[in-house]
Protein backbone atom coordinates (compact mmCIF):
# COMPACT_ATOMS: atom_id res chain seq x y z
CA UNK A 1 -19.40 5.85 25.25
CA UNK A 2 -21.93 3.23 23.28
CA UNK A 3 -20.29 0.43 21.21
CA UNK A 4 -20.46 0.58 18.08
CA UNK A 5 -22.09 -2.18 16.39
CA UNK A 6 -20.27 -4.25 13.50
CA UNK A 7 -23.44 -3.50 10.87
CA UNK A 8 -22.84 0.41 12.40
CA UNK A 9 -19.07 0.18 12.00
CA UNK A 10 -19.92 -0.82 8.05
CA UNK A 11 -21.93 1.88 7.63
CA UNK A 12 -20.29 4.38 8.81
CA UNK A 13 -16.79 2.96 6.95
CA UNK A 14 -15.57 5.35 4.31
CA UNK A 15 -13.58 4.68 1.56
CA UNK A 16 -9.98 4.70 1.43
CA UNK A 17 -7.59 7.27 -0.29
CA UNK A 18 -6.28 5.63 -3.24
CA UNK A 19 -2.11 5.89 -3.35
CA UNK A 20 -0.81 6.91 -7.09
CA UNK A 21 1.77 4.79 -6.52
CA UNK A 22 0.10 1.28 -5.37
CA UNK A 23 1.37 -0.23 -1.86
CA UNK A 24 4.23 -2.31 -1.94
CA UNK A 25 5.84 -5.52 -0.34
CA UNK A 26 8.41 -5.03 2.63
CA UNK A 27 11.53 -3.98 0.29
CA UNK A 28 10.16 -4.45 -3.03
CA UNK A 29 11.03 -1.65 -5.45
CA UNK A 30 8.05 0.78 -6.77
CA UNK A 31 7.75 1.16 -10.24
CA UNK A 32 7.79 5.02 -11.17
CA UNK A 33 7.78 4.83 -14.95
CA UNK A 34 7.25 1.69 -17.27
CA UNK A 35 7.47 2.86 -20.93
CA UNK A 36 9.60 4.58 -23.95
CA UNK A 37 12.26 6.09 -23.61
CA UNK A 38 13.96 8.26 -25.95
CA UNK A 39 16.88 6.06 -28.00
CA UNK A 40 19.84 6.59 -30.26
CA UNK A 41 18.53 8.59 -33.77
CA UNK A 42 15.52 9.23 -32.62
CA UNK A 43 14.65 5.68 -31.64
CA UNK A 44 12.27 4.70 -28.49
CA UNK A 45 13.13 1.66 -26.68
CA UNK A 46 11.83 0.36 -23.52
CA UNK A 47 12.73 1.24 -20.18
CA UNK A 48 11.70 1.44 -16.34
CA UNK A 49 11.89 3.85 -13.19
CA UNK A 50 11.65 2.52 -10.08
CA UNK A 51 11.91 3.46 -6.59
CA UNK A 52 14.34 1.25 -4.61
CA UNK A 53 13.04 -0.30 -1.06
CA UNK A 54 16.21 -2.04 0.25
CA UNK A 55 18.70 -1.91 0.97
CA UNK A 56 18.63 1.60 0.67
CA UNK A 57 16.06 4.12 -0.48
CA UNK A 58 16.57 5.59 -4.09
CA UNK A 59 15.90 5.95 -8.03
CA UNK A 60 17.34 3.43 -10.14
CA UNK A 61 16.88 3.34 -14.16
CA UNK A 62 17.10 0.38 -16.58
CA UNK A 63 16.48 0.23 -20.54
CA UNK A 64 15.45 -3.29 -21.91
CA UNK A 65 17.86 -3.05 -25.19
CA UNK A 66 21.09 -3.87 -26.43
CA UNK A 67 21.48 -0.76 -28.75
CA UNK A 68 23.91 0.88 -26.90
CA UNK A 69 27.95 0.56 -26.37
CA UNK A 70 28.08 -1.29 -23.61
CA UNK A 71 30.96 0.82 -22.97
CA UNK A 72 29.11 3.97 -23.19
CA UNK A 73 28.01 5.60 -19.37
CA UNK A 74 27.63 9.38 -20.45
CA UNK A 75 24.22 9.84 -20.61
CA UNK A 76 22.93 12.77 -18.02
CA UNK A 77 19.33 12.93 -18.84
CA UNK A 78 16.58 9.93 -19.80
CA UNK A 79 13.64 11.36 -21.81
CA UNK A 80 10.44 9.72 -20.28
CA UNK A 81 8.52 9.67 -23.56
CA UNK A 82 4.96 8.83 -21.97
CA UNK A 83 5.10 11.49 -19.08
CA UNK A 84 6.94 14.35 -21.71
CA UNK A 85 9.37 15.07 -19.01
CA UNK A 86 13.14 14.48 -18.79
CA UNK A 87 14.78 12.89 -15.16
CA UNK A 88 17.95 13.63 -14.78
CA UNK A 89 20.26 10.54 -14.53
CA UNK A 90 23.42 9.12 -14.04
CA UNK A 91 24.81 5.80 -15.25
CA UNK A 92 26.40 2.50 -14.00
CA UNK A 93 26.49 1.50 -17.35
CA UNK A 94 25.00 1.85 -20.99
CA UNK A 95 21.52 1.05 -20.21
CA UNK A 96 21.27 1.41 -16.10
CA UNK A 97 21.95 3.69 -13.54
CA UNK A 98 20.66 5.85 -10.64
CA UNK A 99 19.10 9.50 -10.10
CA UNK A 100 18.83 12.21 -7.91
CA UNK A 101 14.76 12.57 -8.90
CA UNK A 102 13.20 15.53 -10.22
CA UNK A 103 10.27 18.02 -9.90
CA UNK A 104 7.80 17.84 -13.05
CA UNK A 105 4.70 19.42 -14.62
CA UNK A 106 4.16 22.77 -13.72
CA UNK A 107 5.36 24.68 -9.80
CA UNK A 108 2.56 27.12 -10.70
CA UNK A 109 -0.49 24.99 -11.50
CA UNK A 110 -3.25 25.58 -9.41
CA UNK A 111 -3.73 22.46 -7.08
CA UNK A 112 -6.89 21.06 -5.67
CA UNK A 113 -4.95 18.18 -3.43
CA UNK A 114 -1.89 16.42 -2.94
CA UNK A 115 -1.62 12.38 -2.53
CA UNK A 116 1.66 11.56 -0.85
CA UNK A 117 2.79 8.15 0.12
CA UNK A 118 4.09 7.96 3.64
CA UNK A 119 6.99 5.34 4.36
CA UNK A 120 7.65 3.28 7.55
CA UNK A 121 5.07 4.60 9.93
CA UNK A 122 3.82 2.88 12.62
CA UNK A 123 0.04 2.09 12.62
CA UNK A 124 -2.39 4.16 15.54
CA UNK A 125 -5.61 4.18 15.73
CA UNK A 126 -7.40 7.12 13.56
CA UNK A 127 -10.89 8.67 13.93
CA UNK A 128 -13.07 6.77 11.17
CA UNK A 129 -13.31 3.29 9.71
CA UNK A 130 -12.32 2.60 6.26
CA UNK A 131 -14.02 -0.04 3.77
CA UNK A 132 -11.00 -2.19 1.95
CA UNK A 133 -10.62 -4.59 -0.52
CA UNK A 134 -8.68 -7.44 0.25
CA UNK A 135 -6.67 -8.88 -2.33
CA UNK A 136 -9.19 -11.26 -3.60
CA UNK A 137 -11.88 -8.19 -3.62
CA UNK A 138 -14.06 -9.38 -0.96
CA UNK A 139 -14.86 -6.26 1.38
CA UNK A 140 -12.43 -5.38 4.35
CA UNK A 141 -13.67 -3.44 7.47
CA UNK A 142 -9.84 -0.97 8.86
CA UNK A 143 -11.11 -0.19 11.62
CA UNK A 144 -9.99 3.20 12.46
CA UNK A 145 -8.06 3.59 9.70
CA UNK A 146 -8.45 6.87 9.02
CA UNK A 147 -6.95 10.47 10.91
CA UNK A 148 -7.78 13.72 10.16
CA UNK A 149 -6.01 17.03 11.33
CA UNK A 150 -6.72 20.38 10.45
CA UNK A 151 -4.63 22.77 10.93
CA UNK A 152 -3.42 26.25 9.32
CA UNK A 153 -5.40 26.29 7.08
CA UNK A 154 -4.67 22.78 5.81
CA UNK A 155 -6.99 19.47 5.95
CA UNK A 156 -4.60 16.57 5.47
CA UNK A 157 -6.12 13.11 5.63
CA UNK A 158 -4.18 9.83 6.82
CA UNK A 159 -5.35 6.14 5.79
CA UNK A 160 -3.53 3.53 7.16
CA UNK A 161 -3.00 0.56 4.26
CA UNK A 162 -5.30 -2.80 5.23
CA UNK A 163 -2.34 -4.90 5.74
CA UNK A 164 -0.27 -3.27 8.00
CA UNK A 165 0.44 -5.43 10.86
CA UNK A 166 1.30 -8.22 8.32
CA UNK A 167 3.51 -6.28 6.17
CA UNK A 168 5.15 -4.73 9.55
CA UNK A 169 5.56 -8.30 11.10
CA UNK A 170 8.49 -8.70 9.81
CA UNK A 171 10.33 -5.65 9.78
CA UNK A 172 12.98 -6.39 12.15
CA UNK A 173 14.37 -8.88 9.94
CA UNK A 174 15.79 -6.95 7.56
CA UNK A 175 16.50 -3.14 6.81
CA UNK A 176 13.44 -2.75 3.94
CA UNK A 177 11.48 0.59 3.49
CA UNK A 178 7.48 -0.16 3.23
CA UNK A 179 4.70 2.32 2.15
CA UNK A 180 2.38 2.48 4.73
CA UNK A 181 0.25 4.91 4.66
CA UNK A 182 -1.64 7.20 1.69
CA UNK A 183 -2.24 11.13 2.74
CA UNK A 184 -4.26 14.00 0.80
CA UNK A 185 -3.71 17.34 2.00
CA UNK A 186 -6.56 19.98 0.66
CA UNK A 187 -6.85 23.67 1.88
CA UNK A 188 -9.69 23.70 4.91
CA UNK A 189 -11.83 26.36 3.11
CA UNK A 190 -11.68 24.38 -0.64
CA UNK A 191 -9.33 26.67 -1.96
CA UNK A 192 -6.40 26.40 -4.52
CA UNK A 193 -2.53 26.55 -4.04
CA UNK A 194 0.80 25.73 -5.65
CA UNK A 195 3.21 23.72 -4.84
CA UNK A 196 5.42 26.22 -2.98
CA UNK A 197 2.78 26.72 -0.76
CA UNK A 198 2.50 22.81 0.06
CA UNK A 199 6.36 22.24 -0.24
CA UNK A 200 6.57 23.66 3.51
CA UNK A 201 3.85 21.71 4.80
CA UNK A 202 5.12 18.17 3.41
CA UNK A 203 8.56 19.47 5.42
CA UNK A 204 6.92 20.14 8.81
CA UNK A 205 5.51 16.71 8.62
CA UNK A 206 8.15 14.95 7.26
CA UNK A 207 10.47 16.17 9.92
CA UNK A 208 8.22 16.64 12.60
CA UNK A 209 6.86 13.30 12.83
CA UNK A 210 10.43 12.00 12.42
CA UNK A 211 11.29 13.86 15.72
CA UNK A 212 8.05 12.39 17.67
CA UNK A 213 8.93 8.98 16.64
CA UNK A 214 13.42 9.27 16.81
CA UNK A 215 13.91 7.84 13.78
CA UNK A 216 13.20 9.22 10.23
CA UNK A 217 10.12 8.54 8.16
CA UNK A 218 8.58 9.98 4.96
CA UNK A 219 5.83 11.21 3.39
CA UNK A 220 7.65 10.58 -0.36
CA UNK A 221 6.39 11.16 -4.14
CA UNK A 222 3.78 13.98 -3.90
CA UNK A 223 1.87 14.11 -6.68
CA UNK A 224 -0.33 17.16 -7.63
CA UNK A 225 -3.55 17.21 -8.93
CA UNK A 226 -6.43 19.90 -10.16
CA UNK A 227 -9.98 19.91 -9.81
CA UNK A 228 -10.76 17.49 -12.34
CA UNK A 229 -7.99 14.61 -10.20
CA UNK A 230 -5.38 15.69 -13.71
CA UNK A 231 -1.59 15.25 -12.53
CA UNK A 232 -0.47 19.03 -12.94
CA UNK A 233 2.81 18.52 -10.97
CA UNK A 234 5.00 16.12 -8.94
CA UNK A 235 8.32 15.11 -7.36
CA UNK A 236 10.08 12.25 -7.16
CA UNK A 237 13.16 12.70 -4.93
CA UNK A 238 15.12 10.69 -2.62
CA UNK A 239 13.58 9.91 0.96
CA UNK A 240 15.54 10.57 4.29
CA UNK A 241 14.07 7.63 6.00
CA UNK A 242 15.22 4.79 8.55
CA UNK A 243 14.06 1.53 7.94
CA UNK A 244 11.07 -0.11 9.24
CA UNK A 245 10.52 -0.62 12.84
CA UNK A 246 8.12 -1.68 14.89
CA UNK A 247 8.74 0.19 18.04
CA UNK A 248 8.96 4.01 18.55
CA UNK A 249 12.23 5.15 20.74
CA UNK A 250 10.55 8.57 20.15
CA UNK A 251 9.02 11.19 23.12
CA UNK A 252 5.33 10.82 21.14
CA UNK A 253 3.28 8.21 21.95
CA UNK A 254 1.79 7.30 18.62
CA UNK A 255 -1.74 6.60 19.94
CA UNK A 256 -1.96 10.26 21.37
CA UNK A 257 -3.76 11.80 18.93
CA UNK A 258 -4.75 15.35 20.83
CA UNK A 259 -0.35 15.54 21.45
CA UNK A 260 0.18 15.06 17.33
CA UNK A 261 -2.58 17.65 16.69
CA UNK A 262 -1.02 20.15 19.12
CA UNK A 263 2.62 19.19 17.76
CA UNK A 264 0.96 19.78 14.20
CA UNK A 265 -0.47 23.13 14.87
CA UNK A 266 2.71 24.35 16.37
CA UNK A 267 4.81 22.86 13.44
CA UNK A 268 3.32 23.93 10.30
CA UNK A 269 3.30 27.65 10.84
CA UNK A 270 7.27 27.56 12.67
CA UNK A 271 7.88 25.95 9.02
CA UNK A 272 5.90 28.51 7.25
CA UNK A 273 8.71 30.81 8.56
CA UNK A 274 11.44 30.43 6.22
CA UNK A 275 13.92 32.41 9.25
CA UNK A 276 12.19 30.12 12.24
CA UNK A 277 11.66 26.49 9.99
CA UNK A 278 15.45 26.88 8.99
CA UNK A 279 16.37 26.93 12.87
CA UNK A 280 13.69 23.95 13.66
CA UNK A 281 14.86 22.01 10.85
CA UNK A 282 18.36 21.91 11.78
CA UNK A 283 17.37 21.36 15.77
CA UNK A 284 15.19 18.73 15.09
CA UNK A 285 17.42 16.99 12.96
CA UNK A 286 20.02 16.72 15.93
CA UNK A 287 17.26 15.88 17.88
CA UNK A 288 16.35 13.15 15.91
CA UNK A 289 20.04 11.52 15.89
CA UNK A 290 20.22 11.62 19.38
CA UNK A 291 16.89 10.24 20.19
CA UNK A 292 17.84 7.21 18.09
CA UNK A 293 18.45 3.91 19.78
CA UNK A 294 21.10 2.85 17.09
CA UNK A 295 24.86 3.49 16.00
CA UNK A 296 27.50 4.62 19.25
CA UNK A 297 25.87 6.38 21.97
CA UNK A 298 28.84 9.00 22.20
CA UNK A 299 27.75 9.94 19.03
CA UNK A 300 23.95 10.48 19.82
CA UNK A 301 25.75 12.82 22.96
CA UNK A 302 27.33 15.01 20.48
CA UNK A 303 24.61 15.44 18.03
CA UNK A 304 22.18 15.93 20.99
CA UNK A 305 24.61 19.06 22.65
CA UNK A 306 25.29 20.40 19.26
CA UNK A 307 21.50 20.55 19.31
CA UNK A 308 21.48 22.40 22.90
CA UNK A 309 23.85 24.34 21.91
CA UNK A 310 21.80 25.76 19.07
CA UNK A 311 18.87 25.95 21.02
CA UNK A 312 20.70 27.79 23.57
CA UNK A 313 22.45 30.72 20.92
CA UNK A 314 18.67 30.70 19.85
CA UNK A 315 17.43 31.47 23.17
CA UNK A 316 20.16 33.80 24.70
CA UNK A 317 22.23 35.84 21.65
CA UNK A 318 19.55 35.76 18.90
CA UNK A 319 16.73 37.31 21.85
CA UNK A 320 19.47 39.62 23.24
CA UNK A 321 19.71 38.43 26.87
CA UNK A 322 23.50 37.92 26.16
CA UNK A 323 25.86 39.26 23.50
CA UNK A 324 28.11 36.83 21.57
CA UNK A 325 30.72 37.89 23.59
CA UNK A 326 28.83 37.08 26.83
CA UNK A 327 27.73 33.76 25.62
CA UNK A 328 31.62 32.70 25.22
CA UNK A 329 32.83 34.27 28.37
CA UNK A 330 33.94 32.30 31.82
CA UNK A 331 31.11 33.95 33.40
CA UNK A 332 28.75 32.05 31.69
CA UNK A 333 29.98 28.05 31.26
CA UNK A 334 27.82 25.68 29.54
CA UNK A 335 26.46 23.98 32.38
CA UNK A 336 25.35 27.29 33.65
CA UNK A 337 23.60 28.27 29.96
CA UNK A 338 21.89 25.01 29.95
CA UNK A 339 20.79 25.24 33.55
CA UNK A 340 18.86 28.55 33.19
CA UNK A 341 17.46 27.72 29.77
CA UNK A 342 16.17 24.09 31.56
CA UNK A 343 14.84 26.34 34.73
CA UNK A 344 13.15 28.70 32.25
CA UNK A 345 11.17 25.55 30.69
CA UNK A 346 10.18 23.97 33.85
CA UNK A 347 13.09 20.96 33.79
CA UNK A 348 13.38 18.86 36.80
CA UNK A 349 17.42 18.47 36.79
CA UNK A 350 17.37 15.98 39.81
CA UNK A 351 19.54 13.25 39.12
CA UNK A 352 17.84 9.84 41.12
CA UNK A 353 19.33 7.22 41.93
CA UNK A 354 16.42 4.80 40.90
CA UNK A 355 16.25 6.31 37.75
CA UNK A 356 19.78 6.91 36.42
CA UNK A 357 22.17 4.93 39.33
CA UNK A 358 25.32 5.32 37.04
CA UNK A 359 24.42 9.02 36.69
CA UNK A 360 23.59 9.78 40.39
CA UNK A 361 27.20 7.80 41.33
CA UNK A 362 29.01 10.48 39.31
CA UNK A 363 26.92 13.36 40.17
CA UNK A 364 27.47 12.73 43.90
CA UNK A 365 31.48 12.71 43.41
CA UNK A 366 31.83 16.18 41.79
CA UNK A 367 32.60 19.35 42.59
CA UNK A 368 30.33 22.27 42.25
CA UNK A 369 30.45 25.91 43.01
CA UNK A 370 28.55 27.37 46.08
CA UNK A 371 26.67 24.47 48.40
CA UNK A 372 24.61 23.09 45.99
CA UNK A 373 25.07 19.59 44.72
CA UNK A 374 25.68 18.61 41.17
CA UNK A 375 22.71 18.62 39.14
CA UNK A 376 21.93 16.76 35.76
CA UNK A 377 23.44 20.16 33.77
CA UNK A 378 26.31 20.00 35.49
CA UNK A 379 26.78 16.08 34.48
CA UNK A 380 25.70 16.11 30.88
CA UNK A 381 27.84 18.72 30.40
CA UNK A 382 31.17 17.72 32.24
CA UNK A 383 30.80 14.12 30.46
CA UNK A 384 30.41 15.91 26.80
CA UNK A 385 33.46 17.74 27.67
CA UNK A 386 35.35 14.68 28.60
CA UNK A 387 34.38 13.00 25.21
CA UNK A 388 35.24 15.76 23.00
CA UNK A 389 38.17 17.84 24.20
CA UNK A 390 41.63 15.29 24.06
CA UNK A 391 43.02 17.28 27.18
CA UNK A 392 40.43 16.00 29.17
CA UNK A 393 40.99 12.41 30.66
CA UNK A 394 38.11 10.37 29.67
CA UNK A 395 38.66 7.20 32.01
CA UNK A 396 36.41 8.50 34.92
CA UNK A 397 33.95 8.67 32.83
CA UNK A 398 34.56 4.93 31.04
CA UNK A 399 34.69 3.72 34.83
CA UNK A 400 31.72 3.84 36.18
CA UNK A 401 29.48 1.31 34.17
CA UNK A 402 26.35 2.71 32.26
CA UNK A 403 27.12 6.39 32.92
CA UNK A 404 27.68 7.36 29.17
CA UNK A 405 24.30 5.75 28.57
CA UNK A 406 22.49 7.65 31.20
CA UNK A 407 24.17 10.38 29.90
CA UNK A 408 22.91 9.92 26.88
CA UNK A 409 19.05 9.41 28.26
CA UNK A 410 19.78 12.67 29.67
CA UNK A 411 20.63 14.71 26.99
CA UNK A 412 17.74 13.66 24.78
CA UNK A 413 15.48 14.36 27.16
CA UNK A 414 16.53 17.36 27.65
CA UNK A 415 17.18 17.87 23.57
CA UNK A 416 13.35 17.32 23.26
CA UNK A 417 12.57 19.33 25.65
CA UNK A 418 14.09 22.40 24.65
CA UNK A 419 12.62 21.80 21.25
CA UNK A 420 9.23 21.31 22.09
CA UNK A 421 9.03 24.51 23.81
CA UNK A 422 10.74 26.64 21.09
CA UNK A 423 7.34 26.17 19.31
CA UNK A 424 5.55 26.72 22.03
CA UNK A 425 3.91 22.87 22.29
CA UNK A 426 1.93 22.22 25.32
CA UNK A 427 0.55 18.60 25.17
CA UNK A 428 2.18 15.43 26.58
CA UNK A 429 5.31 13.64 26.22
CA UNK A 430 7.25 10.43 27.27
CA UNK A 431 10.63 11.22 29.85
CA UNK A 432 12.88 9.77 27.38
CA UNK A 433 15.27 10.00 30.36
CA UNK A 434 13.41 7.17 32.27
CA UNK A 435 13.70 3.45 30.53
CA UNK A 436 11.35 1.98 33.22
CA UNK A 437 8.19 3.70 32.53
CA UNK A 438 5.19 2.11 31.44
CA UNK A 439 4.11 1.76 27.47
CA UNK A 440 2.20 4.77 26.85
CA UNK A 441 3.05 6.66 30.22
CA UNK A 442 3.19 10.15 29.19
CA UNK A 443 2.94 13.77 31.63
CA UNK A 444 2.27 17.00 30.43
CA UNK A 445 5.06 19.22 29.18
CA UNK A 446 6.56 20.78 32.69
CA UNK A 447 5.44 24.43 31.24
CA UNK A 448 1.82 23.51 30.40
């Protein structure tokens, strides 16, 4: 491949998606709506919306006057005078408070794009250059700033913001929510749609992107507009979102950009399913939890089996290979559900000692049906067992040192997995079950 020239990179730089929202500081708040609002009698007085950053994500309200009873916290709606729309509120007191968000304009405008404003995503390098500003307007050369998938009939366009890696140097610091990234999403052929038929997309990506990475990010305050770049519609809503990190503890490596277009195009029409996105939604969410690197790792082993579990009624009572009743009988334990569904995708469920020593330790001491030796269903099931059920003992498993970790490698491994077959995604992936592996060592899915 030739290098590209710096004069060539300039010239071939295009210019960056502008957010609706402008990009904000590492936890500063995003202002929503500055303007009148409706008062007592008629009156308008001053107020603000803005989007919170830290601690937490959410809507907060404020009016700048001292016409009220201080006393007073009954008011349910605020009438945003400027944008002729009313938000739904709640108050702290007379003249502050928080809210849930809202949809406004109209669902059933015929839209020409959607700008979204994606929070906390880590920075990979696109397909095309982008020409910046920096802040004191002198031109800025992003290299590969820019990604571009189409897919389903959808074109949706990623620009990375200038100053990531300075606003992401920091991240680990504090618990702050940052918008990184400005996305349009357009129909491939040029044609119109509504927002119902975006709603589903904007969910795909929000939680699918959130399962390649383990942790939650979003692509928050879609904004609507026609052919002539008019706001016909909009939400503002609270994000599910972790804060900022700098690392990924997910199975996607984030500068695999051929996995994240096959993940895409097996994502957005599951979603377009209400019956199959419901079932993804809900395993992917589990998935996500117990991919996580944070909060008690018993935990992320019960949210990750809850999520085999699902996968597994999925894959044996809703396909009729079992009935409900044979799915609950002795004759077919949970280590020997999990087993077949793991065989069926191609799972190695070796347990090695230079992989998962804690996990081999206890594998070897157990005893299995038949002459085979314990195998890593056997083991992530026997120590979910002993964590759940009270009239199991749990001290062998407390005993031998770094075994509920492993176990907990295990399971999400196998958690993602599971998952990424359901859709039928056959690109690459990182063994979540292995902590030694190089950065960026991936392997094709074991069914590809």
């Amino acid at each position: 491949m030739r290098r590209m020239s710096a004069s060539s990179s300039w010239r071939n730089a295009e210019t960056p998606l502008s957010p609706v929202y402008p990009f904000n500081a590492p936890g500063e708040s995003i202002t929503l709506y500055n303007g009148q609002v409706a008062g007592p009698a008629g009156t308008a007085v001053p107020g603000v919306v803005q989007y919170d950053c830290s601690p937490k994500p959410g809507i907060s309200w404020r009016l700048h006057t001292e016409d009220y009873d201080p006393t007073s916290t009954d008011r349910t709606e605020l009438s945003l005078l400027d944008l002729g729309f009313e938000l739904p509120v709640s108050g702290t007191d007379a003249v502050s408070g928080w809210s849930n968000g809202t949809s406004y304009g109209d669902p059933d405008a015929a839209l020409d794009r959607v700008v979204a404003h994606w929070f906390n995503l880590p920075r990979w390098h696109g397909t095309a250059h982008l020409e910046a500003r920096a802040v004191d307007g002198t031109p800025l050369l992003v290299a590969a700033g820019r990604s571009v998938y189409e897919v389903d009939g959808w074109k949706i366009t990623l620009d990375v913001r200038p100053d990531h890696k300075a606003v992401f140097s920091g991240v680990r610091q504090a618990d702050v929510y940052v918008m990184t990234h400005a996305m349009e999403i357009r129909r491939l052929n040029g044609t119109t749609f509504t927002a119902a038929e975006v709603t589903p997309v904007l969910g795909a990506l929000h939680v699918g992107l959130s399962f390649a990475l383990g942790r939650w990010v979003a692509p928050a305050l879609p904004v609507g507009q026609n052919n002539e770049e008019q706001t016909v519609w909009g939400q503002w809503g609270p994000m599910l979102c972790d804060p900022a990190r700098r690392i990924s503890s997910g199975w996607w490596y984030p500068e695999d950009q051929a996995s994240l277009v096959d993940l895409l195009a097996c994502l957005l029409p599951a979603f377009h399913d209400p019956c199959k996105g419901q079932a993804l939604r809900l395993q992917m969410q589990y998935a996500i939890t117990a991919i996580d690197d944070r909060g008690f790792v018993e935990q992320r082993i019960m949210s990750g089996a809850a999520g085999m579990e699902h996968v597994m009624w999925q894959e044996f009572v809703l396909t009729g290979r079992l009935t409900e009743a044979e799915f609950t009988s002795r004759a077919w334990p949970a280590h020997r559900k999990l087993r077949t569904v793991l065989t069926d995708a191609g799972a190695d469920l070796g347990v090695y000692e230079d992989r998962l020593p804690a996990a081999a330790a206890f594998a070897a001491r157990q005893q299995v049906d038949g002459d085979r030796s314990a195998d890593g269903a056997d083991i992530v099931t026997r120590v979910r067992n002993r964590l759940v059920h009270p009239k199991e003992t749990q001290e062998p498993v407390y005993s031998v040192k770094g075994l509920v970790t492993e176990i907990w490698l295990l399971t999400r491994h196998y958690l993602v997995l599971l998952v990424l077959r359901s859709i039928g995604y056959r690109g690459s992936y990182q063994d979540l079950s292995r902590t030694n592996r190089w950065v960026g060592q991936t392997e094709l899915v074991p069914w590809a």
